[in-house]
Each structure stands twice: as structure tokens, then as C-alpha cells.
C-alpha atoms as a PDB file:
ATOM      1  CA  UNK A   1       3.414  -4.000  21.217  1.00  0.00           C
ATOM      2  CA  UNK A   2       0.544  -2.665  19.380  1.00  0.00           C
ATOM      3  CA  UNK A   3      -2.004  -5.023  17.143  1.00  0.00           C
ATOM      4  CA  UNK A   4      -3.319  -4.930  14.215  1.00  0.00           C
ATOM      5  CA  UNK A   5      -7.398  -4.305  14.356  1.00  0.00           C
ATOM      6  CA  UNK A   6      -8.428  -4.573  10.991  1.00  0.00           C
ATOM      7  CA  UNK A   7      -7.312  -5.516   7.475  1.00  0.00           C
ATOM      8  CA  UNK A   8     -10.186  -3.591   5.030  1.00  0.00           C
ATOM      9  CA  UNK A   9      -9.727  -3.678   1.054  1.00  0.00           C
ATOM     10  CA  UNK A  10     -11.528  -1.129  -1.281  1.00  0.00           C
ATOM     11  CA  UNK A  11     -12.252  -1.282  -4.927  1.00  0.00           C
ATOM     12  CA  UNK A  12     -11.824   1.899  -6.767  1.00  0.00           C
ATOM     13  CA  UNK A  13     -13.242   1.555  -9.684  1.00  0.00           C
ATOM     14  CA  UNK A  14     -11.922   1.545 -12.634  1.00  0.00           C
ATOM     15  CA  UNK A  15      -9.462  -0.679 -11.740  1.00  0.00           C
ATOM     16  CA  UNK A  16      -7.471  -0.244  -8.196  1.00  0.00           C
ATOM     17  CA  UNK A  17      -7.444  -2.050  -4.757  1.00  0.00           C
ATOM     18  CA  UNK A  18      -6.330  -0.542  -1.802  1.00  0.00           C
ATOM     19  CA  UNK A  19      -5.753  -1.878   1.531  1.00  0.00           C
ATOM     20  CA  UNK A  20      -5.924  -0.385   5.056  1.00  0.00           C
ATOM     21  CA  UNK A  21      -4.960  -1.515   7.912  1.00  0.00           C
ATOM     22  CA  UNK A  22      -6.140   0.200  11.537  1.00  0.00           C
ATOM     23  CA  UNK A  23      -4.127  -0.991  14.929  1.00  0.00           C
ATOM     24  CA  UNK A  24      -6.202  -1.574  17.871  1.00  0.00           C
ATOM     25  CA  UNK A  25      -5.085   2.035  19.396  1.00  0.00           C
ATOM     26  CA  UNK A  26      -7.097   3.699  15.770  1.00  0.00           C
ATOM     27  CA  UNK A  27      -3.986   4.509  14.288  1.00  0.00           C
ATOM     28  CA  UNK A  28      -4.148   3.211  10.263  1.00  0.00           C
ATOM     29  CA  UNK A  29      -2.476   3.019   7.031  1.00  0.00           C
ATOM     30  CA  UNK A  30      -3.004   2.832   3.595  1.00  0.00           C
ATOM     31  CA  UNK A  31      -1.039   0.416   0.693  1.00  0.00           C
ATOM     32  CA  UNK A  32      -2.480   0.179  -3.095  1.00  0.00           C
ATOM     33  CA  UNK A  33      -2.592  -4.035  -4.101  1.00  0.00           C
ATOM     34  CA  UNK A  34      -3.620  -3.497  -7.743  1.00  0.00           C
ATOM     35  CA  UNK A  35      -3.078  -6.021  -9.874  1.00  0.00           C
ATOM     36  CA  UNK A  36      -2.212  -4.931 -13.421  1.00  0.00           C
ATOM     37  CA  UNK A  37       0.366  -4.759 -16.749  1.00  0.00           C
ATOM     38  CA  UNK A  38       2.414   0.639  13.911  1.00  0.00           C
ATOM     39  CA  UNK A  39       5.410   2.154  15.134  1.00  0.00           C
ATOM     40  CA  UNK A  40       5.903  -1.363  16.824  1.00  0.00           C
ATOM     41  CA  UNK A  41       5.129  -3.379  13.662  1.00  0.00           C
ATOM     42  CA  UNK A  42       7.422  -5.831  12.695  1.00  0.00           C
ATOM     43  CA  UNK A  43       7.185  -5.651   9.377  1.00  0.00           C
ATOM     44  CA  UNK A  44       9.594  -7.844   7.771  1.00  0.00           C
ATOM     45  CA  UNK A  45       8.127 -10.557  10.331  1.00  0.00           C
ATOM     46  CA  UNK A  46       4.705  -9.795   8.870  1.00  0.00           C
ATOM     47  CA  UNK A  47       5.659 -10.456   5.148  1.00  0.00           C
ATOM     48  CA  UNK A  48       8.105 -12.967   5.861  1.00  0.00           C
ATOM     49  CA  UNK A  49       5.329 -14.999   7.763  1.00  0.00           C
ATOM     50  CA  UNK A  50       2.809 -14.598   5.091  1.00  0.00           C
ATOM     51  CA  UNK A  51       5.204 -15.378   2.373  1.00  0.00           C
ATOM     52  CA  UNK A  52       6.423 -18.459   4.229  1.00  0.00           C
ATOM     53  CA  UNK A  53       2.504 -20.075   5.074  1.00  0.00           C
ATOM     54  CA  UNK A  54       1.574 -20.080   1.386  1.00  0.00           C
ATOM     55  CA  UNK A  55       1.497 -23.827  -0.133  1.00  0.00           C
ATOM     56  CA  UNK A  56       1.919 -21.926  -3.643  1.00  0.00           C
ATOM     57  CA  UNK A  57       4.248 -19.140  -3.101  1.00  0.00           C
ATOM     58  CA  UNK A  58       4.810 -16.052  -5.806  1.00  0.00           C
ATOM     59  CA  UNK A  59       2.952 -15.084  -8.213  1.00  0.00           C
ATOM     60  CA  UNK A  60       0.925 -11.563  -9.532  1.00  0.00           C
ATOM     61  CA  UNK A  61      -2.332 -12.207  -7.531  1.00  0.00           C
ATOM     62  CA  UNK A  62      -0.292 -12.933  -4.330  1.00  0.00           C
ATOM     63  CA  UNK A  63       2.895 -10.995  -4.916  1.00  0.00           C
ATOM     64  CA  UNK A  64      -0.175  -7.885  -5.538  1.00  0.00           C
ATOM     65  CA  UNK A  65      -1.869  -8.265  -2.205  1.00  0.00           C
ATOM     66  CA  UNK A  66       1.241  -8.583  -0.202  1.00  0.00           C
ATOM     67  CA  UNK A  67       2.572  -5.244  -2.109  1.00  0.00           C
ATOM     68  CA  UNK A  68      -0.576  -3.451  -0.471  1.00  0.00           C
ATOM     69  CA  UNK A  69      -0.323  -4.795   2.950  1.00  0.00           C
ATOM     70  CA  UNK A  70       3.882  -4.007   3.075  1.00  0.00           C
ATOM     71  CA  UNK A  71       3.319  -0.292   2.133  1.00  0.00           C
ATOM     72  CA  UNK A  72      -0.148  -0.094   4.327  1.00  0.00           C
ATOM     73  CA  UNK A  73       2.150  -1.087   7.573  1.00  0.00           C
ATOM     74  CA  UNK A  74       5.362   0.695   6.382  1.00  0.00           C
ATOM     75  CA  UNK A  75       2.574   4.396   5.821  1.00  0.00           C
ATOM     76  CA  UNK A  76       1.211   2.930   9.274  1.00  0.00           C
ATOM     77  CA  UNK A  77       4.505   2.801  11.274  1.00  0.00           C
ATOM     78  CA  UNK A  78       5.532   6.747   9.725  1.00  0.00           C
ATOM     79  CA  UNK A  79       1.734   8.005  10.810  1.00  0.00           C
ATOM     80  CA  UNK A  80       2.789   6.327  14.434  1.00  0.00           C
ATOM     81  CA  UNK A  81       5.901   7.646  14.288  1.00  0.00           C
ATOM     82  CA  UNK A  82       5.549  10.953  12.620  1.00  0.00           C
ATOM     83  CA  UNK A  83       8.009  10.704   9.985  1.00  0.00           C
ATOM     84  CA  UNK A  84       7.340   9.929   6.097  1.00  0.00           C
ATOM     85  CA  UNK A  85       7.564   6.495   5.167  1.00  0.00           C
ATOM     86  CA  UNK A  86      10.557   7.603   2.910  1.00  0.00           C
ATOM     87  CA  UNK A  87      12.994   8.223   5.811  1.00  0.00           C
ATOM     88  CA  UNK A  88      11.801   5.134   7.533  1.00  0.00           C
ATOM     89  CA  UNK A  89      13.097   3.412   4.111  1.00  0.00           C
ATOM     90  CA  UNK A  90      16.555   5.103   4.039  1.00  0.00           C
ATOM     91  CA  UNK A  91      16.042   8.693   3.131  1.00  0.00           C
ATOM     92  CA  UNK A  92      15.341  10.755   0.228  1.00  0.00           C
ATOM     93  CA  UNK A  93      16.782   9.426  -3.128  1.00  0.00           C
ATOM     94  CA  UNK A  94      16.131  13.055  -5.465  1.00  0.00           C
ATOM     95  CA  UNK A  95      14.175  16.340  -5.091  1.00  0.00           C
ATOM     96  CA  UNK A  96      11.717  15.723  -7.924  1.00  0.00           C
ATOM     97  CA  UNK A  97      10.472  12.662 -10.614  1.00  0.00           C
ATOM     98  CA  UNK A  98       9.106  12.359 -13.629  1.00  0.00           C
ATOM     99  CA  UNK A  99       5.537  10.772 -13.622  1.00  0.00           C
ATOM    100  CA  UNK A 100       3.292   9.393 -15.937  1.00  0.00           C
ATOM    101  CA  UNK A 101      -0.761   9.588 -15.981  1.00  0.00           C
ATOM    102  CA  UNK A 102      -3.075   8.816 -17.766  1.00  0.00           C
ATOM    103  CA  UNK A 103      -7.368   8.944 -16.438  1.00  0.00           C
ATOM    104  CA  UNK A 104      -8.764   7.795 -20.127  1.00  0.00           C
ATOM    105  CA  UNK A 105     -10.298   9.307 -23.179  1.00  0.00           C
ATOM    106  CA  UNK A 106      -9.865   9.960 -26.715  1.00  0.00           C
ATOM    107  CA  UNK A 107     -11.250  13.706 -26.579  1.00  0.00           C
ATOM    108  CA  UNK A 108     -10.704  16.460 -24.097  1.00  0.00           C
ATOM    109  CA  UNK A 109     -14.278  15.992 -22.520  1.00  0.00           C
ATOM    110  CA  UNK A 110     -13.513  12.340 -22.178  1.00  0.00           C
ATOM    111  CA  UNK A 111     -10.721  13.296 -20.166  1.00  0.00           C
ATOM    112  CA  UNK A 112     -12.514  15.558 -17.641  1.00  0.00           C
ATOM    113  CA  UNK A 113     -15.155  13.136 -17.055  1.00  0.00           C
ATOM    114  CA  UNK A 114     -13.162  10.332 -15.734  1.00  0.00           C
ATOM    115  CA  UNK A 115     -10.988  13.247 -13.851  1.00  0.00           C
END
């Protein structure tokens, strides 16, 4: 079974946190654990052991960070395994999605600078 190496967080500023984890073979992946309004990985095991060691379980702060470790080891296991994590999680659902962004700004040049 393969480890995990490192657990490494990064602050994107304005406001994100992502989380990357690395195995011990190099192999990594990425989850995003903002808070706001391995192939071999056991993943369920992972969460369910984390959940399960808390005195004070639930929560945003914690319910946040274990968000980004779950989809960091779930984008982990597809990079291992060559597949997108959406087929490891059942399959594709449609063929497109309506999104919503927004980078800032109350005039157009406001907008490109944070872009």
C-alpha cells in the first residue's frame, strides 16, 4: 500500500485554501478547504478516522478542512490511476453546467486587475 508523504496547505489570497497531498512514490493531489458563505488510498478509512478522533466533531472550520483533504485523495487516487476523479465517483452526471464567477470590481478595469 502506498503512504501518504506530505499534507501541504496554501493560501491564495484573496480568500482560498488549498490542500495537497504527495504519497511517498511523488504522486500528489490537490482538494480546495475554503472556508466561506493513491490508487491504494482508503479513503473512506481516512475521513472516517479523522471524523471519529475529534473530541468536537462538525462544524465549518472542520467540516472545511476535511472537504480539502477528501477531494485532494479522491484527485490523488484518479492521477494514480489515470482516470478522472468523476468516474471514480460513479460516472458522468450531464455534458455541460451552468457556473457562476465572480473575481471583484465595480468597473471594468477593476475586473481585469484582480483577473
Amino acid at each position: 500500500m502506498v503512504k501518504i508523504k506530505s499534507v501541504e496547505y496554501f493560501r491564495v489570497k484573496p480568500r482560498w485554501l488549498f490542500v495537497k497531498i504527495t504519497d511517498e512514490e511523488g504522486q500528489f493531489g490537490w482538494g480546495e478547504g475554503t472556508l466561506e458563505a493513491n490508487a491504494d488510498s482508503d479513503i473512506e478509512h481516512i475521513w472516517q478516522l479523522i471524523w471519529r478522533l475529534g473530541f468536537y466533531r462538525g462544524g465549518p472550520v472542520f467540516m472545511s478542512a476535511m472537504s480539502g483533504i477528501d477531494i485532494a485523495l479522491w484527485d490523488l487516487k484518479g492521477r494514480r490511476l489515470g482516470v478522472p476523479v468523476y468516474q471514480l465517483l460513479g460516472g458522468k452526471v450531464r455534458n455541460k453546467a451552468q457556473v457562476y464567477a465572480w473575481i471583484g470590481g465595480d468597473r471594468p478595469c477593476d475586473v481585469e486587475t484582480a483577473a
